[in-house]
C-alpha atoms as a PDB file:
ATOM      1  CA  UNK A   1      15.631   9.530   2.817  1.00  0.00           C
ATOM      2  CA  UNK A   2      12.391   8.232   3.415  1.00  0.00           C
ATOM      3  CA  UNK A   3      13.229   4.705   4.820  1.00  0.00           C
ATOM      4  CA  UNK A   4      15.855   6.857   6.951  1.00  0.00           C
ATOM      5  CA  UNK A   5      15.541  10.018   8.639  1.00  0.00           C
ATOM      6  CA  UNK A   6      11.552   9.508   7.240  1.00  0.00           C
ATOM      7  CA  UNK A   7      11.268   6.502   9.097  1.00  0.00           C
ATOM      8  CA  UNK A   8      12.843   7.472  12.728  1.00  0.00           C
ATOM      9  CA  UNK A   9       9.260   7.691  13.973  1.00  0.00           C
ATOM     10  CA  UNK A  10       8.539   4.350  13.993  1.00  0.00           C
ATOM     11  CA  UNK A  11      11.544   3.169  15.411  1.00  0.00           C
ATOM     12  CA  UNK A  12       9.513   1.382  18.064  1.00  0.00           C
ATOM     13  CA  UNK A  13       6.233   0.913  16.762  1.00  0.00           C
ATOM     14  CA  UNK A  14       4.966  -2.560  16.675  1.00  0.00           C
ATOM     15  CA  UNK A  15       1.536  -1.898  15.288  1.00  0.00           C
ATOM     16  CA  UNK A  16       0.217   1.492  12.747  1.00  0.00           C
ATOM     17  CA  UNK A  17      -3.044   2.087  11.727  1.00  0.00           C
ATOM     18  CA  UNK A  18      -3.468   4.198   8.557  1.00  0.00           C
ATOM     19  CA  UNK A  19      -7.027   5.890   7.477  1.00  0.00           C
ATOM     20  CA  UNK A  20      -7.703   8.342   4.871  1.00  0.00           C
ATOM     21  CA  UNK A  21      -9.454   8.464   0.770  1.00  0.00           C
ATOM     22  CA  UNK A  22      -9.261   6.330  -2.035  1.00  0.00           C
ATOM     23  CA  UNK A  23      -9.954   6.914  -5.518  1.00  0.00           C
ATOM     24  CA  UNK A  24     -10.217   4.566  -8.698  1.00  0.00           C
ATOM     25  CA  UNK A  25      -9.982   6.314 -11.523  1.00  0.00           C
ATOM     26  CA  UNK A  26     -10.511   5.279 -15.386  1.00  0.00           C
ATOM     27  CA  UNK A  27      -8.756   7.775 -17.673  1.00  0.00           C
ATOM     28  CA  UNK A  28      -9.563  11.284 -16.786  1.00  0.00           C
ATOM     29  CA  UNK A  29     -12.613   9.978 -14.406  1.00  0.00           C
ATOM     30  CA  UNK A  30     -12.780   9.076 -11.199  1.00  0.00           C
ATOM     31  CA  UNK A  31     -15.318   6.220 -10.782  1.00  0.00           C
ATOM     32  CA  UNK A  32     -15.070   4.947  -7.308  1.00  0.00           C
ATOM     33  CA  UNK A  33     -13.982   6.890  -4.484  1.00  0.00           C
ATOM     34  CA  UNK A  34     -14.392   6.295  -0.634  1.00  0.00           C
ATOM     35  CA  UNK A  35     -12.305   5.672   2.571  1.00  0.00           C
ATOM     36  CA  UNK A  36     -10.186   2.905   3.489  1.00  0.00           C
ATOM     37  CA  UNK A  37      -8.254   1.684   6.746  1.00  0.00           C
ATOM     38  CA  UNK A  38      -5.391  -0.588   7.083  1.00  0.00           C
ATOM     39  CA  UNK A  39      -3.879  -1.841  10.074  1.00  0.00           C
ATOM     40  CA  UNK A  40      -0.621  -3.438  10.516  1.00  0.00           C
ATOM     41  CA  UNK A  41       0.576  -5.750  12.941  1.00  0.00           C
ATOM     42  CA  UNK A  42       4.090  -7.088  11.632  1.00  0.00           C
ATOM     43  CA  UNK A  43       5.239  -7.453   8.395  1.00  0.00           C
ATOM     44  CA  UNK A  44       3.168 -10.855   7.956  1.00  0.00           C
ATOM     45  CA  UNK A  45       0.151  -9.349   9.402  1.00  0.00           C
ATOM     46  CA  UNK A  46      -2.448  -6.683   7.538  1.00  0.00           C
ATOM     47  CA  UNK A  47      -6.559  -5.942   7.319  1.00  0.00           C
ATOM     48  CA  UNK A  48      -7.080  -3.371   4.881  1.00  0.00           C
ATOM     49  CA  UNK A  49     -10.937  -2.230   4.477  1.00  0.00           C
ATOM     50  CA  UNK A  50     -12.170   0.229   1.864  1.00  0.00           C
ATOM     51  CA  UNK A  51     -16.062   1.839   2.837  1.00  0.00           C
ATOM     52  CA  UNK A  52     -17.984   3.068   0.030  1.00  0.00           C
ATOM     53  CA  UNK A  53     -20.640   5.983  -0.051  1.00  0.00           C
ATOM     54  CA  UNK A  54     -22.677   5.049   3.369  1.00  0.00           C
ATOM     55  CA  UNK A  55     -20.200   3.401   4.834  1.00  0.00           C
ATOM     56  CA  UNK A  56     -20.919   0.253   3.299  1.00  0.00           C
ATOM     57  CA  UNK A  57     -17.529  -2.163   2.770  1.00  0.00           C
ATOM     58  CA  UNK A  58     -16.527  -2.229  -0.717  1.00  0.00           C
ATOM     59  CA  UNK A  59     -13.299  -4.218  -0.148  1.00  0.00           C
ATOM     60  CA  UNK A  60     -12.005  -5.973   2.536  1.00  0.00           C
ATOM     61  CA  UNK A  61      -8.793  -8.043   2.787  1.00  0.00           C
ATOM     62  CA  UNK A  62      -6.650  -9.718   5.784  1.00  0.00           C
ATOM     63  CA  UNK A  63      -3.589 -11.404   5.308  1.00  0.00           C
ATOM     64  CA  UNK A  64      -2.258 -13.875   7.948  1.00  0.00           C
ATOM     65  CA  UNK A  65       0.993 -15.287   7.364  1.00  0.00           C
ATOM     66  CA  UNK A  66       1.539 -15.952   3.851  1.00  0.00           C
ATOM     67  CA  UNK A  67      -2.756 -16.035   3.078  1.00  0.00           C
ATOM     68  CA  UNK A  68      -4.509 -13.241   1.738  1.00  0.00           C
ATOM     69  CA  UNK A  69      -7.878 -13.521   2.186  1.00  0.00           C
ATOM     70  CA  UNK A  70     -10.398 -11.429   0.130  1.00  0.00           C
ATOM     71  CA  UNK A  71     -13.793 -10.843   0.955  1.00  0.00           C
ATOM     72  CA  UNK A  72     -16.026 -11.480  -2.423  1.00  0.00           C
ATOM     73  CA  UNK A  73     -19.850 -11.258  -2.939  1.00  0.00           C
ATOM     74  CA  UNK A  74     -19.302 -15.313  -3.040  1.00  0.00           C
ATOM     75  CA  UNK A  75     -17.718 -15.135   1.099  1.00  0.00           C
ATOM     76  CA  UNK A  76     -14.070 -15.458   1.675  1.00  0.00           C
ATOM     77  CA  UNK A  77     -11.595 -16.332  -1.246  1.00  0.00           C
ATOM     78  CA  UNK A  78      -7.832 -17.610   0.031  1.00  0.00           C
ATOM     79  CA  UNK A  79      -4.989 -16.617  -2.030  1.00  0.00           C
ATOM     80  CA  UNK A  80      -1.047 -17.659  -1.856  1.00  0.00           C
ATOM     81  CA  UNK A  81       1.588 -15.411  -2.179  1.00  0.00           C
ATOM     82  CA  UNK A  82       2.109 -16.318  -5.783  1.00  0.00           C
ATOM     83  CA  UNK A  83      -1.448 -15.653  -6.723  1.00  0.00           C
ATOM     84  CA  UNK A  84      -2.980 -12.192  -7.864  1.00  0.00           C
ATOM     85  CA  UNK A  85      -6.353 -10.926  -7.928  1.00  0.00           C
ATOM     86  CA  UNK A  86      -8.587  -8.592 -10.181  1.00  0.00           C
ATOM     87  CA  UNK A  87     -11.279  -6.266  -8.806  1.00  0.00           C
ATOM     88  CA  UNK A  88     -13.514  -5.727 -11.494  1.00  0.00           C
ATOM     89  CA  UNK A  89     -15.687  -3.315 -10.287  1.00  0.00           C
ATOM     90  CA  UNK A  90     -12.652  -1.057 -10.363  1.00  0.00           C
ATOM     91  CA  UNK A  91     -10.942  -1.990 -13.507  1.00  0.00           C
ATOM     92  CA  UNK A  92      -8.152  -3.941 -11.516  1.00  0.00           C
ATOM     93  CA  UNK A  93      -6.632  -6.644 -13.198  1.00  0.00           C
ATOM     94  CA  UNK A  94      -3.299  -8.763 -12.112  1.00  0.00           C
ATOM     95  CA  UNK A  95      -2.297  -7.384  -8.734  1.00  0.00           C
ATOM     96  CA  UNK A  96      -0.552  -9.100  -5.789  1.00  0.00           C
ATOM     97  CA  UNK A  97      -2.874  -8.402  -2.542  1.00  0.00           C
ATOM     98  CA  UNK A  98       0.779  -8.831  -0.739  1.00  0.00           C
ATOM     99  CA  UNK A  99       1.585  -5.422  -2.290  1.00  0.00           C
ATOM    100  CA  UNK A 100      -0.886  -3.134  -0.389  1.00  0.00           C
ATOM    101  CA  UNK A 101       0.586  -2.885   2.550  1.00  0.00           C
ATOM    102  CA  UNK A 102       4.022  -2.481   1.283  1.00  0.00           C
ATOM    103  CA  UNK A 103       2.862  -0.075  -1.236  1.00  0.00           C
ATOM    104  CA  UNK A 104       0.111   2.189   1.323  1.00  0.00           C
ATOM    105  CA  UNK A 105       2.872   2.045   3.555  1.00  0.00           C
ATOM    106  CA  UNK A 106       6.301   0.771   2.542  1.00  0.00           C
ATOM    107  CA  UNK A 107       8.290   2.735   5.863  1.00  0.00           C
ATOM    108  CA  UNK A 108       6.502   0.360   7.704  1.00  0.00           C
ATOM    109  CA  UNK A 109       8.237  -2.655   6.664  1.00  0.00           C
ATOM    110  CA  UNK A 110      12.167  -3.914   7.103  1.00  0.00           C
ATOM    111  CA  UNK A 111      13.545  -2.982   3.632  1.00  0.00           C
ATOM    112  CA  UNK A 112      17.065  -4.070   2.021  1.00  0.00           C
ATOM    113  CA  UNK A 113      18.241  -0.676  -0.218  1.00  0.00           C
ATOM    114  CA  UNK A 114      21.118  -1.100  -2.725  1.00  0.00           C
ATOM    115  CA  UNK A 115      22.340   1.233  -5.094  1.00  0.00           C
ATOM    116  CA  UNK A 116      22.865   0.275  -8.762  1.00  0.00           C
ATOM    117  CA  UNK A 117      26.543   0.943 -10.201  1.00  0.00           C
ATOM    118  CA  UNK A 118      25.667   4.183 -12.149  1.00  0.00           C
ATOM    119  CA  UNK A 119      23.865   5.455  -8.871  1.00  0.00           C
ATOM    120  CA  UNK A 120      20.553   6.288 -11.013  1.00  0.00           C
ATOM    121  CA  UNK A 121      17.964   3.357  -9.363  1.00  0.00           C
ATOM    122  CA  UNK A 122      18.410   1.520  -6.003  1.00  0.00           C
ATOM    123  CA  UNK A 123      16.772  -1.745  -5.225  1.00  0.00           C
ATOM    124  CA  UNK A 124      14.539  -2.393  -2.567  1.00  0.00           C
ATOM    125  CA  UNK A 125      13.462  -5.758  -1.099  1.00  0.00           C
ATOM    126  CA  UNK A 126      10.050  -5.373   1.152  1.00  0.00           C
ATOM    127  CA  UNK A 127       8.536  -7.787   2.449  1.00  0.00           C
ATOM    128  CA  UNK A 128       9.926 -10.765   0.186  1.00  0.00           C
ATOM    129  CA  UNK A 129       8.869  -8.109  -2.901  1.00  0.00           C
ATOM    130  CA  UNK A 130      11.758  -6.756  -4.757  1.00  0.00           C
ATOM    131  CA  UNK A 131      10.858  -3.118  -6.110  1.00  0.00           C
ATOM    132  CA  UNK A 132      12.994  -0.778  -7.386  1.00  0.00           C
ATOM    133  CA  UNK A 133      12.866   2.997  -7.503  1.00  0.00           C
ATOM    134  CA  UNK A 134      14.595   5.992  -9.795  1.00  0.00           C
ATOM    135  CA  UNK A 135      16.410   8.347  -7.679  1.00  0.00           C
ATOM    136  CA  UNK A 136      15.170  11.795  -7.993  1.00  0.00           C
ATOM    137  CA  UNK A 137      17.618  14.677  -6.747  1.00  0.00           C
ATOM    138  CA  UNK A 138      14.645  17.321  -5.649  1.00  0.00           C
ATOM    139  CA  UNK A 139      13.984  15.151  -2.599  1.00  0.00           C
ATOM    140  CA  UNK A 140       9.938  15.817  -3.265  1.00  0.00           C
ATOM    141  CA  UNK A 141       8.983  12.994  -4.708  1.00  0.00           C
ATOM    142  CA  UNK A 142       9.985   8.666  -5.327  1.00  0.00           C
ATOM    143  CA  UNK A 143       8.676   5.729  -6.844  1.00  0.00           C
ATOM    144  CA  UNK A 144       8.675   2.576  -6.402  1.00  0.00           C
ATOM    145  CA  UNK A 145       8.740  -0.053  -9.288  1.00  0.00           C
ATOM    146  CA  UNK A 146       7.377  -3.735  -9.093  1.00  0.00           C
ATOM    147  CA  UNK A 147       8.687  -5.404 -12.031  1.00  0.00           C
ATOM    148  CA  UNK A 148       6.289  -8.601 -11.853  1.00  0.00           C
ATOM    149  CA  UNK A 149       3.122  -7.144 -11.914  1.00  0.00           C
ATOM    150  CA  UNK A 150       4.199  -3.713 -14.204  1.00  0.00           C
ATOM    151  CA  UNK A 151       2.851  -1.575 -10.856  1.00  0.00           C
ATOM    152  CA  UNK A 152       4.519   1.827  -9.805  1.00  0.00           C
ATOM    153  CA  UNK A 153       3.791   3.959  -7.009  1.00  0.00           C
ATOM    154  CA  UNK A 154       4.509   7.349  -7.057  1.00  0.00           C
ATOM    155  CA  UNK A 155       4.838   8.943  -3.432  1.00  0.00           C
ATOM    156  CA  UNK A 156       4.646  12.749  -2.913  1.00  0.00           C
ATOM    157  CA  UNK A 157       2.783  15.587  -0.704  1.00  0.00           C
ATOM    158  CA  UNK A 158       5.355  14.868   2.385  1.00  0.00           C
ATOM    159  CA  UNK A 159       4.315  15.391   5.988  1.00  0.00           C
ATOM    160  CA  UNK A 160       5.991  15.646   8.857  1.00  0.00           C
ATOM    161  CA  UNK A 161       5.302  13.198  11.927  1.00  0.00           C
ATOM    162  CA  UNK A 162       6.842  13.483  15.494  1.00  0.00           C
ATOM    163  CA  UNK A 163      10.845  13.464  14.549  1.00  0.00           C
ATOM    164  CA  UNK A 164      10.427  11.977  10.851  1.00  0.00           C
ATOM    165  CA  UNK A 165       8.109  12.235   8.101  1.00  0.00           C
ATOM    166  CA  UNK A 166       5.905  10.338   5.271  1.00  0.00           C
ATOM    167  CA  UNK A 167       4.278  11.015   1.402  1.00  0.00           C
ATOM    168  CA  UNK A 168       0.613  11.104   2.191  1.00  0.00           C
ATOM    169  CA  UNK A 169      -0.198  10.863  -1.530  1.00  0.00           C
ATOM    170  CA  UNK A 170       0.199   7.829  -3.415  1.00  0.00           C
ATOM    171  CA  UNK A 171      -0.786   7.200  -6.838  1.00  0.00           C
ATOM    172  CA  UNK A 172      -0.712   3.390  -8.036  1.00  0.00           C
ATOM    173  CA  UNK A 173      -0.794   2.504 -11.913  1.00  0.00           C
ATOM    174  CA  UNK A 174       0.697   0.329 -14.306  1.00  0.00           C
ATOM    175  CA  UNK A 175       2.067   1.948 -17.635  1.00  0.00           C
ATOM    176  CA  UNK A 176       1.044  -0.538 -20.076  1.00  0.00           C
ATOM    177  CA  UNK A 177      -2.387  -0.201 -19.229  1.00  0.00           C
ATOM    178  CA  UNK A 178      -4.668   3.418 -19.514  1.00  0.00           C
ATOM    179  CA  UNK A 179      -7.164   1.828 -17.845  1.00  0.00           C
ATOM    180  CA  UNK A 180      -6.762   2.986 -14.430  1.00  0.00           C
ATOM    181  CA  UNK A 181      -5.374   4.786 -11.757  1.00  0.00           C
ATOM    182  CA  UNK A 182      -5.669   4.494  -7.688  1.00  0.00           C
ATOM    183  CA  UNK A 183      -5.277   7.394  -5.529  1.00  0.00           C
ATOM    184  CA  UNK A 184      -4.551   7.374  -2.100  1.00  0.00           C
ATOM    185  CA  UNK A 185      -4.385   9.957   0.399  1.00  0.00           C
ATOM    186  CA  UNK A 186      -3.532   9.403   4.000  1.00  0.00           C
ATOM    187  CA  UNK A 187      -5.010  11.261   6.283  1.00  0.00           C
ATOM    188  CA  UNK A 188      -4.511  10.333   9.685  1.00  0.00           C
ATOM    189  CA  UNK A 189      -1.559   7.464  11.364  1.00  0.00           C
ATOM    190  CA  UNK A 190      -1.102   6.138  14.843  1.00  0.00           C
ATOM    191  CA  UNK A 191       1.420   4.575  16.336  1.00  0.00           C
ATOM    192  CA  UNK A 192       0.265   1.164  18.322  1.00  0.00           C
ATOM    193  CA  UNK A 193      -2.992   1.668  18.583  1.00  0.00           C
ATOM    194  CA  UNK A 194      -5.074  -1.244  19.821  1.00  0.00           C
ATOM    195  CA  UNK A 195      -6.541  -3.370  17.177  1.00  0.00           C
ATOM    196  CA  UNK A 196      -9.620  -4.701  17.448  1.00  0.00           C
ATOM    197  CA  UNK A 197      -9.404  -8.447  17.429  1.00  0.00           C
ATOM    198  CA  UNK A 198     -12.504  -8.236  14.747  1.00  0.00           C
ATOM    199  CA  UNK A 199     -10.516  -6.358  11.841  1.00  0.00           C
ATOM    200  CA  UNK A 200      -8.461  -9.896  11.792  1.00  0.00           C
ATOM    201  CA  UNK A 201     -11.852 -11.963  10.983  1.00  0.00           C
ATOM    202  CA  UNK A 202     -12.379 -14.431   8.042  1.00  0.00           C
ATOM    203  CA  UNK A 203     -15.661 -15.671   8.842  1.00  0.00           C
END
């Protein structure tokens, strides 16, 4: 179980910081690819920062509390919990910021599991965000399902870390739209690292 015996190795970890490649992808193409780094620092607490070719940031975003705040070509934009955002450069239309980390992520996080009556889906609550996920019997492979939004993250490509594990692939869509598709890959975690006071900047 990934929030179980996955999750053992960060039993004690108060901070994470995840790196690795991100791809946006319009039908069969990929259109925008490049590497991103999110830090977490509580459940109420993320920076997330995607560099493009040459290192230049293409996206960053730091939420505080119950703020997102998203770094536009106009300077900082504040959004509320109940608020979404679209990335057009990427094709990105309707999504919560408040699901990234959660979805990059989700071990990470306190989550509330419950099994539905026929045993075929459990719910999850993470973070205030109620997903819920099919249960597969392979083991290899789950999803998670954000009813609000449409989005669904499928998680595969486990690795193992210390005395637990993680899926290092995500792929993020939403099934009524074609449109696109987000890749993720992690590449590298540690465990309470220190975070450089700068990642948390708004200014």
């Amino acid at each position: 179980m990934v929030f179980g015996e996955g999750a053992s190795f960060l039993e004690n970890a108060s901070t994470l910081a995840i790196k690795g490649r991100i791809e946006f992808e319009e039908g069969r193409y990929t259109t925008q690819s490049g590497t991103f780094q999110l830090f977490l620092n509580g459940p109420d607490s993320a920076s997330f920062l995607i560099e493009g070719p040459f290192g230049a940031d293409a996206f960053k975003m730091v939420i505080l509390d119950d703020q997102a705040h998203v770094l536009t070509d106009k300077g900082w934009m504040t959004l509320q919990r109940d608020e979404q955002i679209a990335v057009a450069e990427y094709g990105i239309e309707n999504i919560s910021p408040f699901l990234i980390g959660p979805v990059i992520f989700p071990q990470y996080y306190p989550a509330d599991i419950t099994s539905s009556e026929d045993d075929k889906t459990i719910s999850i609550t993470i973070d205030e965000i109620g997903f819920s996920s099919s249960v597969r019997e392979l083991g290899e492979y789950f999803n998670l399902i954000e009813p609000e939004t449409g989005l669904v993250a499928e998680y595969t490509d486990r690795k193992n870390h210390e005395d637990g594990f993680y899926p290092s692939r995500i792929e993020a869509f939403r099934p009524d739209s074609n449109d696109w598709k987000i890749v993720i890959k992690i590449g590298k975690i540690r465990k309470d690292p220190v975070i450089p006071p700068t990642v948390w900047a708004t200014e």
